[in-house]
Protein backbone atom coordinates (compact mmCIF):
# COMPACT_ATOMS: atom_id res chain seq x y z
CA UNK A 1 15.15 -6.31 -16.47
CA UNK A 2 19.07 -4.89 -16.73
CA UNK A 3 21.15 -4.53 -13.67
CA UNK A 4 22.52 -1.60 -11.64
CA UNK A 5 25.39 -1.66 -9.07
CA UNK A 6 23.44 -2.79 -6.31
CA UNK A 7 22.61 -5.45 -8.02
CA UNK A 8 26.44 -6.39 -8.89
CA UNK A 9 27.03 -6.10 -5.43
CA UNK A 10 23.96 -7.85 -3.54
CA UNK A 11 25.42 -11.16 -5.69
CA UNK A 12 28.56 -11.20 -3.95
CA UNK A 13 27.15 -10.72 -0.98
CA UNK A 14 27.72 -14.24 1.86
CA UNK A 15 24.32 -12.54 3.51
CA UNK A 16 20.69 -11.00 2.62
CA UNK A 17 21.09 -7.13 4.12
CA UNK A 18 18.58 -4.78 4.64
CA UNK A 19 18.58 -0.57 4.65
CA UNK A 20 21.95 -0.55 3.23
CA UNK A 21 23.85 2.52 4.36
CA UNK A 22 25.67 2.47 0.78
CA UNK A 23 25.32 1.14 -2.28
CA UNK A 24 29.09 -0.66 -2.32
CA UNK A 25 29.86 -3.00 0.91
CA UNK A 26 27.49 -1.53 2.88
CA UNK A 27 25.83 -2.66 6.05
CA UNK A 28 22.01 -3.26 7.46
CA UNK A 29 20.54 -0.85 9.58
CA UNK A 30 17.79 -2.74 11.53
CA UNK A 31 16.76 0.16 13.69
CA UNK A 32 15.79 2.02 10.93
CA UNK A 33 13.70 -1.18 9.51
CA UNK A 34 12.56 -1.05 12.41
CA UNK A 35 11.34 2.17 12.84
CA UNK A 36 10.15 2.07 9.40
CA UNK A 37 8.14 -1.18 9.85
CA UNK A 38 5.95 1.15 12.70
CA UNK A 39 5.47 4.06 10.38
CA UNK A 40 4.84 3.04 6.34
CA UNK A 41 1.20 3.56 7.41
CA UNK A 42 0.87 -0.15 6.19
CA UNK A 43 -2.09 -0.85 8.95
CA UNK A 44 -4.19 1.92 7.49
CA UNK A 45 -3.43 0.68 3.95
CA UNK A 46 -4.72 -2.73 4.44
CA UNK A 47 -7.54 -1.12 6.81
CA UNK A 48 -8.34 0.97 3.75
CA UNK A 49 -8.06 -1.68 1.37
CA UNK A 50 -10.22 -3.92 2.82
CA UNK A 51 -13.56 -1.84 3.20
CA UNK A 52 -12.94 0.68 0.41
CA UNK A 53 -11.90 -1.12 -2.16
CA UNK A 54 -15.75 -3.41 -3.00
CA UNK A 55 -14.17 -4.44 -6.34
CA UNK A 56 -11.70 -6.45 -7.44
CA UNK A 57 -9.59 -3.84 -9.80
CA UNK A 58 -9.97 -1.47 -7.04
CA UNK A 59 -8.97 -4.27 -4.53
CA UNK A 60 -6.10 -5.56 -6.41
CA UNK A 61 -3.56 -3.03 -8.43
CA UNK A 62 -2.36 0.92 -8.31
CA UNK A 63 -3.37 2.39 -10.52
CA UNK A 64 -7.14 2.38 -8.89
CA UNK A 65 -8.16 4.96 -6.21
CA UNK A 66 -7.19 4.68 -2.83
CA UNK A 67 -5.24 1.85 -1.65
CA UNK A 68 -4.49 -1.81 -2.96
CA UNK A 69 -2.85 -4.69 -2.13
CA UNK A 70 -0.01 -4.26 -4.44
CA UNK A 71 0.61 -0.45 -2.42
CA UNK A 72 0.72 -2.11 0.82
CA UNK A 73 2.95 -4.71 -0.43
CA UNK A 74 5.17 -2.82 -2.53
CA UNK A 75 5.94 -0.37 0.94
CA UNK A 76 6.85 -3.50 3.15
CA UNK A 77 9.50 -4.09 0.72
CA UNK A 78 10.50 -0.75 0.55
CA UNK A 79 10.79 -0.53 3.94
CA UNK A 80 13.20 -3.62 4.52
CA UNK A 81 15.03 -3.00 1.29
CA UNK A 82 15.32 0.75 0.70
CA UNK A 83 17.40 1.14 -1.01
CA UNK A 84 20.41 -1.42 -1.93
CA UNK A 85 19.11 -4.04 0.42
CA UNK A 86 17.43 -7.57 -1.16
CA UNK A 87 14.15 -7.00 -0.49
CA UNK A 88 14.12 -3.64 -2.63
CA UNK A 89 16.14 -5.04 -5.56
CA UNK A 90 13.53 -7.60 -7.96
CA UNK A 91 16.45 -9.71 -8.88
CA UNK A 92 17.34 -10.48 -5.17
CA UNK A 93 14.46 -9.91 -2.98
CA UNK A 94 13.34 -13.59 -2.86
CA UNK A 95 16.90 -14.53 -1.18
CA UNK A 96 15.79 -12.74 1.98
CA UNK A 97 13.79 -15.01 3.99
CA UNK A 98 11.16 -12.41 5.05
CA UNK A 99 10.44 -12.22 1.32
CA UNK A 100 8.30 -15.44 1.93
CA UNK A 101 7.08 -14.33 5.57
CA UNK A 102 5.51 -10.89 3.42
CA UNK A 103 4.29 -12.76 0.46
CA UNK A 104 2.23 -15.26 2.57
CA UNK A 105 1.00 -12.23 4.76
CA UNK A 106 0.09 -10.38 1.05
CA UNK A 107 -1.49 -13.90 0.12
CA UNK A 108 -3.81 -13.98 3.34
CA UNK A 109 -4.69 -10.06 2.73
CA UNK A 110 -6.19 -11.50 -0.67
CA UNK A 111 -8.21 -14.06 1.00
CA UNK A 112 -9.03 -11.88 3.71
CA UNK A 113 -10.10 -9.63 1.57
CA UNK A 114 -11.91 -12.07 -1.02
CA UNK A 115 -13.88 -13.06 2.48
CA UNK A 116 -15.43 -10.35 2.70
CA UNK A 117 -16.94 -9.88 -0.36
CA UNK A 118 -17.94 -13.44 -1.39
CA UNK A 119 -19.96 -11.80 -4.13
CA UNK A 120 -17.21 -9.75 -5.71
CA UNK A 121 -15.64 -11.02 -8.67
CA UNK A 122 -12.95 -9.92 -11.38
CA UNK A 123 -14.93 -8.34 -14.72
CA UNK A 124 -13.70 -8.60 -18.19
CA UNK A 125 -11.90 -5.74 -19.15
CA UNK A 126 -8.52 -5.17 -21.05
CA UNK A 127 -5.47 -5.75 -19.32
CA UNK A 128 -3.58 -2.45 -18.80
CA UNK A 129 -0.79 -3.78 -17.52
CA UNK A 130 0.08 -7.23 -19.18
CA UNK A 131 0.64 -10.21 -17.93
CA UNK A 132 1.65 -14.26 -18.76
CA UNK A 133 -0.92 -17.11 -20.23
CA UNK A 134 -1.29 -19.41 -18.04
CA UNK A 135 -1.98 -22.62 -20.30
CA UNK A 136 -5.71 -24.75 -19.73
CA UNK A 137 -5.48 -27.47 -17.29
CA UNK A 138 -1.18 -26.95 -16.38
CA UNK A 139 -2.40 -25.42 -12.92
CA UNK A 140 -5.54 -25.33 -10.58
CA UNK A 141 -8.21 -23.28 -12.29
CA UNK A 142 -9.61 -20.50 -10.76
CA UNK A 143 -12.63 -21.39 -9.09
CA UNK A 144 -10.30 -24.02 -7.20
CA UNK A 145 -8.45 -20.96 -5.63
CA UNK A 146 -11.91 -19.28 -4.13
CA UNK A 147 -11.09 -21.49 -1.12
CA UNK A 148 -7.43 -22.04 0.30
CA UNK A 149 -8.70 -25.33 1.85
CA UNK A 150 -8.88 -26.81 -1.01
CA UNK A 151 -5.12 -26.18 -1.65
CA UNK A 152 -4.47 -27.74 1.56
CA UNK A 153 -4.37 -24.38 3.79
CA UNK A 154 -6.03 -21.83 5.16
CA UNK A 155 -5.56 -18.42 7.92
CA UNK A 156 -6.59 -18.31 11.23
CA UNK A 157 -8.35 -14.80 10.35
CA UNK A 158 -10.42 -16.62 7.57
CA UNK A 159 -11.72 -20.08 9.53
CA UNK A 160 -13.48 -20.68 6.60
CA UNK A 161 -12.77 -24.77 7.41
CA UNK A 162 -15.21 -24.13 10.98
CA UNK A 163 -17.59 -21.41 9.03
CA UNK A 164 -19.01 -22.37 5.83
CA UNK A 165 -21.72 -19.93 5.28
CA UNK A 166 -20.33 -17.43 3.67
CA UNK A 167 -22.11 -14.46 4.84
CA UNK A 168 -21.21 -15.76 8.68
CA UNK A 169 -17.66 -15.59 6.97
CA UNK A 170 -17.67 -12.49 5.94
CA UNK A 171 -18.77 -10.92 9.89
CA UNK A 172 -16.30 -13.18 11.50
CA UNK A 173 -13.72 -11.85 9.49
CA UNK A 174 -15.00 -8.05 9.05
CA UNK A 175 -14.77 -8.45 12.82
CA UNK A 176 -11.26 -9.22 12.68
CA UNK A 177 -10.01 -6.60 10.27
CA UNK A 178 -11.82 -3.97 12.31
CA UNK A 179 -10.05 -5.70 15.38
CA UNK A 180 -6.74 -5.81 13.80
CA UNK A 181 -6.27 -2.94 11.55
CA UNK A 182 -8.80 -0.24 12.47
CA UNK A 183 -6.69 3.05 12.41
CA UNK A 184 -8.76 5.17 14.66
CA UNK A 185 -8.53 2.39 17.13
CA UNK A 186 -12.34 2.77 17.64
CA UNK A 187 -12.44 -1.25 18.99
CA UNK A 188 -9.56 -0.67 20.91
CA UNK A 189 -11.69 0.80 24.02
CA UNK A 190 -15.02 -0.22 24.88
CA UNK A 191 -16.10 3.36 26.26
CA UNK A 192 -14.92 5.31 23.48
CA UNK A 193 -18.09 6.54 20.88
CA UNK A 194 -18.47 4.40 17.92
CA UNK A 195 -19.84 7.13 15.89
CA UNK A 196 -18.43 9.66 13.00
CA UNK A 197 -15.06 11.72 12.78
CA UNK A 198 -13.45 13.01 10.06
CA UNK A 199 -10.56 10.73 8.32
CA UNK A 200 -7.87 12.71 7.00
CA UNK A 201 -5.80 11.07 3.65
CA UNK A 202 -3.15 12.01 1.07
CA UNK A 203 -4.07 10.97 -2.43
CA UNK A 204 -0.93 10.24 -4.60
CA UNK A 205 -0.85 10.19 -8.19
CA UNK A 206 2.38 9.48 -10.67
CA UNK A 207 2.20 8.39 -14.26
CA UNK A 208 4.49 5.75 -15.66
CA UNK A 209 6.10 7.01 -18.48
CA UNK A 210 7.21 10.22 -16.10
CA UNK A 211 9.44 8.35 -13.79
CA UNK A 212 10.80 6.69 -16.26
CA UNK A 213 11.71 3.18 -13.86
CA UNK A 214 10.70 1.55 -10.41
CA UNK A 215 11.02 4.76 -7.58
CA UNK A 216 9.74 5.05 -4.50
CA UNK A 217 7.43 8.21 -3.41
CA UNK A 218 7.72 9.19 0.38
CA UNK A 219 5.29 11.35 2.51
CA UNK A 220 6.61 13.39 5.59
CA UNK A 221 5.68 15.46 8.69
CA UNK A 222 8.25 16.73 10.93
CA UNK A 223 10.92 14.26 11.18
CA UNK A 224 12.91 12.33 8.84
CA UNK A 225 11.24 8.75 9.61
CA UNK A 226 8.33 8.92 6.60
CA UNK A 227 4.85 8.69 7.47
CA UNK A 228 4.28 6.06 4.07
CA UNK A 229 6.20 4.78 1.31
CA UNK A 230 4.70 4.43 -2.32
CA UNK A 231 6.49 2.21 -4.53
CA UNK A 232 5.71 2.67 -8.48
CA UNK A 233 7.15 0.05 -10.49
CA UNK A 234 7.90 0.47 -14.22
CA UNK A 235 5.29 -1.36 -16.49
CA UNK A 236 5.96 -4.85 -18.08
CA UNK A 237 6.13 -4.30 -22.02
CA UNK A 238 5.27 -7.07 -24.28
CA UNK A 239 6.88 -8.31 -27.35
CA UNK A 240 9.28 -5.36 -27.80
CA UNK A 241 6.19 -2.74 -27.14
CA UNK A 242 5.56 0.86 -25.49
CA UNK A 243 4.89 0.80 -22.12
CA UNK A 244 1.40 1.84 -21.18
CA UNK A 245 1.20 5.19 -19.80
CA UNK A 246 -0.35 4.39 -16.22
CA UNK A 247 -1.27 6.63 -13.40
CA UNK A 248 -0.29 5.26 -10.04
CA UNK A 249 -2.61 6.29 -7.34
CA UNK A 250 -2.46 5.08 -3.73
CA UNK A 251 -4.29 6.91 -0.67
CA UNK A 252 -3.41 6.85 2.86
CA UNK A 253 -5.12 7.38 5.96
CA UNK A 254 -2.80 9.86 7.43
CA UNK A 255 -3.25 9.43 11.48
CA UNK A 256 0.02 9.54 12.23
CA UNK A 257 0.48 12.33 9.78
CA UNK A 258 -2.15 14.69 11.85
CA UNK A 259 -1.68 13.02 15.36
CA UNK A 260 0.09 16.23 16.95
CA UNK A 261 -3.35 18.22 16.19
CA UNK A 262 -5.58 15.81 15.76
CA UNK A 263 -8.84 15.13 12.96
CA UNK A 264 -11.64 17.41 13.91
CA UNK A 265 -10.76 21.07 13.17
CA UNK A 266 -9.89 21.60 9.53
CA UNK A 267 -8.20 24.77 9.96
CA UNK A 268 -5.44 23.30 12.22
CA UNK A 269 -5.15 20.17 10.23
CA UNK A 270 -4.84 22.46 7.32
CA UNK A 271 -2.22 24.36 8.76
CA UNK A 272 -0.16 21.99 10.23
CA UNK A 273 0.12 19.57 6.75
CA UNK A 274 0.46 23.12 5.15
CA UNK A 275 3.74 23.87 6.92
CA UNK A 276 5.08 20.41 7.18
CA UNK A 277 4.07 17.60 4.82
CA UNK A 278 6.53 17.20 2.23
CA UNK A 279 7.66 14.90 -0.13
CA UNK A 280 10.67 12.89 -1.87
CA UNK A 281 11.06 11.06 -5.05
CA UNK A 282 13.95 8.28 -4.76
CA UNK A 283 15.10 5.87 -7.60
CA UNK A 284 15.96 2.27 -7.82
CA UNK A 285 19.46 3.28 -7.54
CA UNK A 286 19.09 5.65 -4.73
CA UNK A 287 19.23 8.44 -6.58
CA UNK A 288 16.71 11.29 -5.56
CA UNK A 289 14.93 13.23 -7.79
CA UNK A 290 13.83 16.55 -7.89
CA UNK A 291 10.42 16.66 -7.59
CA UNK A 292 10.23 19.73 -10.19
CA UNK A 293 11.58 16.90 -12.36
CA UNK A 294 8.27 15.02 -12.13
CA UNK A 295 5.84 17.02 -13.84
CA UNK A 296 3.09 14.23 -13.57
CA UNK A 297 3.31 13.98 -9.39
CA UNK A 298 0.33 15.19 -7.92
CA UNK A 299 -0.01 15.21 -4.24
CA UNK A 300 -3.50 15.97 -2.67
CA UNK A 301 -4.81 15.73 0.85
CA UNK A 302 -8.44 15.52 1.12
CA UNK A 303 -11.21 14.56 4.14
CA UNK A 304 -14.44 12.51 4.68
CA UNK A 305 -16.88 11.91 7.24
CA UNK A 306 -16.79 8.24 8.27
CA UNK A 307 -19.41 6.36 10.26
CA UNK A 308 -17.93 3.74 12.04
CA UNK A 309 -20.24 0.02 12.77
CA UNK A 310 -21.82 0.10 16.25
CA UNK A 311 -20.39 -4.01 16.10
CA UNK A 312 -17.04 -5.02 14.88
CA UNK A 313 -19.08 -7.32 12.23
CA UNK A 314 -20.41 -4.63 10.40
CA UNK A 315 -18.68 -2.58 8.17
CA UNK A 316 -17.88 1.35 8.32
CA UNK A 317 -19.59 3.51 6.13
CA UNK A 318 -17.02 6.29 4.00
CA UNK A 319 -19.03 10.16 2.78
CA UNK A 320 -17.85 12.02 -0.22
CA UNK A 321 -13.88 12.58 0.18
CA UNK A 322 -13.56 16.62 0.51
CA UNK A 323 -10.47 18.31 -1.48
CA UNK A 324 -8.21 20.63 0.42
CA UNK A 325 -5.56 21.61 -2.73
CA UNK A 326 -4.31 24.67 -1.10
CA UNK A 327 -2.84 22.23 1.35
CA UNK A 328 -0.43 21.48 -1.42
CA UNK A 329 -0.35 24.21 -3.92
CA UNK A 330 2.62 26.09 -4.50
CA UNK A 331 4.66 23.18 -3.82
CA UNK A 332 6.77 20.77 -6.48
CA UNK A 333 4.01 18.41 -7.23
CA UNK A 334 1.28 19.95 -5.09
CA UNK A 335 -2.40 20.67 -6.12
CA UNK A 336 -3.24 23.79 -7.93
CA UNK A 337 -6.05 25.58 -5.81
């Protein structure tokens, strides 16, 4: 994997930091971890995730539409880490303690998720991205690992030990997720509508081979605090190989994006993302690069109509997503209209 200077310097380090304010000897910043933590738009991800993404290559890597697990787990990391700390360097991540506090959470996403759609499973198709063999009979096979119990745990958001049915499963924990997650907070209040509004998201799109290494993509309004964080790691090559040329994509439900005009009128949403969503392209290193420099970015911000369940066991339905490229065009890595 090579090394860089943060690297050199996280070793000698007596203590895991986080949001380094400089590459050499430089300190945490928890505030802005913090403040980070609040805004990656990690709640819509997952939201997203789990009732858009009805199969499991959608469900489970980035370079499928909308979001996936690996998007949402790849911007909790950024946001502790970014961009000397552990958690944002591969080589060191794991010495951080929250490392296994996030990989447990990403591990009960997956069965969260897997709930849900009890029907679902992974197709044969070629791997894109490569991966290890994992030799017959040397760990639990796969149909052992449909069921945490069996591995001795489980999640209190997947009781799957008190509900065995598996449809029952899949309301009880539908019902959670819409608890839990739901961006438009339509459970949150028991007189608000439970009907349709418009859902406003920012597709993002970056191919492998144009970055070059792992770098972090980063959405903003009006302040400096970013309203998501897309992480696009470099892919594995095997035996000496090419890398693949792959084309990241994550989507996010941008509420807090649009918050100061709200959903409904297009015009004003229009305007507003026209004049202040923006964009930054940051290396492993730190190292920010000009988005001109990316000629494969491709920002997009697009609308549907969804209609949310009348029950928190049901799930919400999502229209045809609606393109809006002049939101974007004329900008580094905007849409042409």
């Amino acid at each position: 994997m090579g090394t860089n200077t943060a690297n050199e310097d996280l070793a000698q380090d007596p203590t895991t930091l986080r949001f380094l304010n400089a590459v050499i000897l430089g300190t945490s910043q928890p505030d802005i971890v913090n403040e980070d933590m609040g805004t990656e738009g990690s709640m819509s991800m997952i939201y997203s995730m789990s009732f858009k993404a009805t199969s499991f290559y959608n469900m489970a890597i980035q370079v499928s539409p909308d979001s996936s697990l690996e998007n949402s787990h790849g911007a909790i990391h950024v946001a502790i880490g970014d961009p000397y700390g552990h958690m944002s360097q591969l080589s060191h991540s794991a010495f951080d303690l929250i490392f296994w506090l996030h990989h447990a959470n990403v591990d009960r996403h997956f069965i969260i998720w897997q709930a849900i759609y009890p029907n679902v499973w992974m197709l044969p198709e070629s791997d894109l991205i490569c991966n290890f063999t994992i030799a017959p009979g040397g760990h639990p096979g796969h149909r052992m690992l449909l069921a945490t119990r069996t591995l001795g745990y489980s999640y209190a958001s997947v009781p799957d030990t008190i509900i065995t049915n598996a449809t029952e499963l899949s309301a009880n924990v539908t019902a959670n997720i819409n608890v839990l997650y739901n961006p438009e907070g339509v459970f949150s209040s028991p007189k608000r509508k439970r009907d349709e509004n418009r859902e406003w998201s920012v597709a993002i799109q970056a191919l492998s081979k144009a970055l070059g290494e792992r770098s972090t993509i980063r959405l903003y309004t009006e302040d400096s605090t970013p309203v998501v964080s897309f992480m696009c790691c470099h892919p594995l090559v095997a035996n000496g190989g090419n890398p693949p040329g792959l084309t990241y994509q994550n989507g996010f439900t941008s509420v807090d994006a649009v918050k100061a005009v709200g959903t409904s009128d297009i015009d004003d949403v229009g305007d507003y993302l026209k004049a202040n969503l923006r964009w930054t392209v940051k290396k492993m290193d730190g190292t920010v690069l000009p988005t001109e420099q990316v000629s494969s970015l491709l920002i997009t911000v697009q609308d549907e109509i969804v209609t949310h369940p009348a029950v928190e066991t049901e799930l919400p339905v999502y229209g045809t997503k609606t393109l809006h490229p002049e939101i974007t065009s004329g900008k580094a890595g905007g849409a042409s209209s």
